[in-house]
Protein backbone atom coordinates (compact mmCIF):
# COMPACT_ATOMS: atom_id res chain seq x y z
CA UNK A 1 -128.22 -16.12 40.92
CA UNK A 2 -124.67 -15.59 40.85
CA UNK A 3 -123.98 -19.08 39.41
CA UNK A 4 -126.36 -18.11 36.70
CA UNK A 5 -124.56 -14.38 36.07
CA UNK A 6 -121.42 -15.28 35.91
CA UNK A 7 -121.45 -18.57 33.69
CA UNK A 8 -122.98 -15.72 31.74
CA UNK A 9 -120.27 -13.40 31.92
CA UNK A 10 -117.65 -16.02 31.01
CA UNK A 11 -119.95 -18.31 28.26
CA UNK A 12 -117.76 -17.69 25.75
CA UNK A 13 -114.20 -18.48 28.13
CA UNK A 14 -113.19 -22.01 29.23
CA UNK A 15 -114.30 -21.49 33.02
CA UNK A 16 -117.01 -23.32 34.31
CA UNK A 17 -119.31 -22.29 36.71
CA UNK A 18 -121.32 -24.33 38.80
CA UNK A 19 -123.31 -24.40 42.44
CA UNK A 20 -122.31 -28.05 44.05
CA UNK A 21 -124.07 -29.21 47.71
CA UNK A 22 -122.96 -32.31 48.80
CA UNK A 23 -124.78 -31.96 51.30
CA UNK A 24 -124.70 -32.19 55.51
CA UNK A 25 -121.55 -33.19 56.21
CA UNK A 26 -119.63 -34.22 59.65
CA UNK A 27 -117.84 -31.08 60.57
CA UNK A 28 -116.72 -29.10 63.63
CA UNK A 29 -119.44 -26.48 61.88
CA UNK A 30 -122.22 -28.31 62.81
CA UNK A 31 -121.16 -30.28 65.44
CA UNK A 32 -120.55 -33.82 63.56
CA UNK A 33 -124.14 -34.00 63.30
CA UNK A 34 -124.09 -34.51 59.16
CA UNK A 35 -125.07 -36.96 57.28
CA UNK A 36 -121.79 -37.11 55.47
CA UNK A 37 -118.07 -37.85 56.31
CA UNK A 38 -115.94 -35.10 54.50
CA UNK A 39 -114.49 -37.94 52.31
CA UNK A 40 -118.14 -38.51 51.46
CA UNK A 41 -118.62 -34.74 50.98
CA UNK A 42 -115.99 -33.90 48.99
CA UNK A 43 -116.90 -36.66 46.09
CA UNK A 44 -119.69 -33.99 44.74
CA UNK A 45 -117.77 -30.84 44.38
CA UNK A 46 -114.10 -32.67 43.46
CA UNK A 47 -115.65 -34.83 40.33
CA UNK A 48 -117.30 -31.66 39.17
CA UNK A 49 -114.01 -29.93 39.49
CA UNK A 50 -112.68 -32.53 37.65
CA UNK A 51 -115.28 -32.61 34.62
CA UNK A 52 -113.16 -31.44 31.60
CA UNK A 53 -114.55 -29.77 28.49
CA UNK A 54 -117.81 -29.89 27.11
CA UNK A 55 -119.56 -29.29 30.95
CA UNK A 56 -122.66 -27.59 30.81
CA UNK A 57 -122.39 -24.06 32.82
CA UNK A 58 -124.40 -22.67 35.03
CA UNK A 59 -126.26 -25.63 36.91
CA UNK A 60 -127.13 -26.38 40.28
CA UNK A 61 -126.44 -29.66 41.12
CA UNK A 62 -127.20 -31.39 44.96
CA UNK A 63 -126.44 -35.03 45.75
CA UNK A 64 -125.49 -35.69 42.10
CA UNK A 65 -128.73 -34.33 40.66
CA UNK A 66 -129.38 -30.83 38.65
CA UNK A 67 -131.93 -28.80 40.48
CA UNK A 68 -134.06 -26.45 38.37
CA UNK A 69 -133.13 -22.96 39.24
């Protein structure tokens, strides 16, 4: 919900705000038990980062898919 209130709040600014899970990844967190290595993990979240102008705001997106909220 906070994804949703503030791409609200700044709709008519430049920021974009999005809710990225890559996923499980490898990490002292979970005990390397992920699915991911952080290079893997960080692809999601960095190339959304990266987007530009035009990005819809707003979304949720997991493993490179939008999730209906």
């Amino acid at each position: 919900m906070m994804t949703v209130q503030l791409a609200e709040e700044l709709r008519d600014t430049s920021i974009v705000v999005n809710a990225v899970c890559p996923g499980c990844v490898k990490t002292e967190l979970n005990g390397h038990s992920g699915n991911l290595t952080p290079a893997e993990g960080a692809r999601l979240p960095v190339g959304y980062a990266l987007l530009g102008e035009g990005v819809v705001s707003g979304r949720f997106v997991e493993a490179g898919a939008e999730v209906p909220w």
